[in-house]
Protein backbone atom coordinates (compact mmCIF):
# COMPACT_ATOMS: atom_id res chain seq x y z
CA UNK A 1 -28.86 26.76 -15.28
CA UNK A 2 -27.84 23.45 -16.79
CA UNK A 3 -24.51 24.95 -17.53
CA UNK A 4 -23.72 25.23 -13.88
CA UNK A 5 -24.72 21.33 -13.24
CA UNK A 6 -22.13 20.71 -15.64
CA UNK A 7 -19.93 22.91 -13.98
CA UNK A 8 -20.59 21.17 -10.56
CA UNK A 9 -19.76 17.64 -11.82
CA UNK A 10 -15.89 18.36 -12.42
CA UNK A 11 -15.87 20.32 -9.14
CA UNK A 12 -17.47 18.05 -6.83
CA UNK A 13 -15.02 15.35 -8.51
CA UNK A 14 -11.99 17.35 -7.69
CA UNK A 15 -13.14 17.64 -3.89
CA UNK A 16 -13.67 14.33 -3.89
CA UNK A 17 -10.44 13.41 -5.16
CA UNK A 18 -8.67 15.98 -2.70
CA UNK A 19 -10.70 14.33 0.27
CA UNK A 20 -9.88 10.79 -0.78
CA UNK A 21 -5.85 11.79 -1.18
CA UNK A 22 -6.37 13.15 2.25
CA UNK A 23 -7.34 10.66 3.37
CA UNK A 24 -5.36 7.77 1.53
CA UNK A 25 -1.95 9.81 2.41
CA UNK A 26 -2.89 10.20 6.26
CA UNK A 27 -0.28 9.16 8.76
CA UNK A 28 -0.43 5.74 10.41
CA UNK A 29 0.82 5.26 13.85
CA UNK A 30 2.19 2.21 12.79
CA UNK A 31 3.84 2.31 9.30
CA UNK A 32 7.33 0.85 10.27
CA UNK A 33 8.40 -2.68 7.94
CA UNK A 34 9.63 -4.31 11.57
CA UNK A 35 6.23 -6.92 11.54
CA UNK A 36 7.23 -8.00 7.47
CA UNK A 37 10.90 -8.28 8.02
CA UNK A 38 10.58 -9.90 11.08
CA UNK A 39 8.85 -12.75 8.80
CA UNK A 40 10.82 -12.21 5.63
CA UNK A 41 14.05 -13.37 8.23
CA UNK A 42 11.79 -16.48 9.40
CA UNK A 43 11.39 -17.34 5.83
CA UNK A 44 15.11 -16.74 5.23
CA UNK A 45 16.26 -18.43 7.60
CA UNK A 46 13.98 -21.61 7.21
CA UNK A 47 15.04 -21.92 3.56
CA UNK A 48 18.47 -22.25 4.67
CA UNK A 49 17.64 -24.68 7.30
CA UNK A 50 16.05 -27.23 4.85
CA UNK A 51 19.06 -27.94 3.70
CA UNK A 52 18.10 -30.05 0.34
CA UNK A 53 20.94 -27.83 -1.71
CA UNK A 54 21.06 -27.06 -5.48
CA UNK A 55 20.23 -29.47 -7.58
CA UNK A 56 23.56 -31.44 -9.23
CA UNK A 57 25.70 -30.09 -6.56
């Protein structure tokens, strides 16, 4: 009988795993990049604004 706990232990880990890669890999309605490139451009586009140059230039 004690055999077959230790048998259990791997297999309840494997479900486990399979459950949690489920559910980590599920589809997101919204998994586009628009919201972080929208702000990477503001960022951009302020650093260009600022305007102080490269140093010795």
């Amino acid at each position: 009988m004690g055999v077959l706990v230790w048998l259990l232990i791997p297999l309840v880990a494997a479900v486990g795993g399979g459950l949690w890669g489920t559910w980590a890999n599920r589809t997101r309605k919204a998994r586009s990049d628009g919201p972080e490139l929208d702000g990477y451009a503001r960022f951009r586009a302020a650093m260009e604004k600022s305007g102080t140059g490269a140093p010795g230039a």
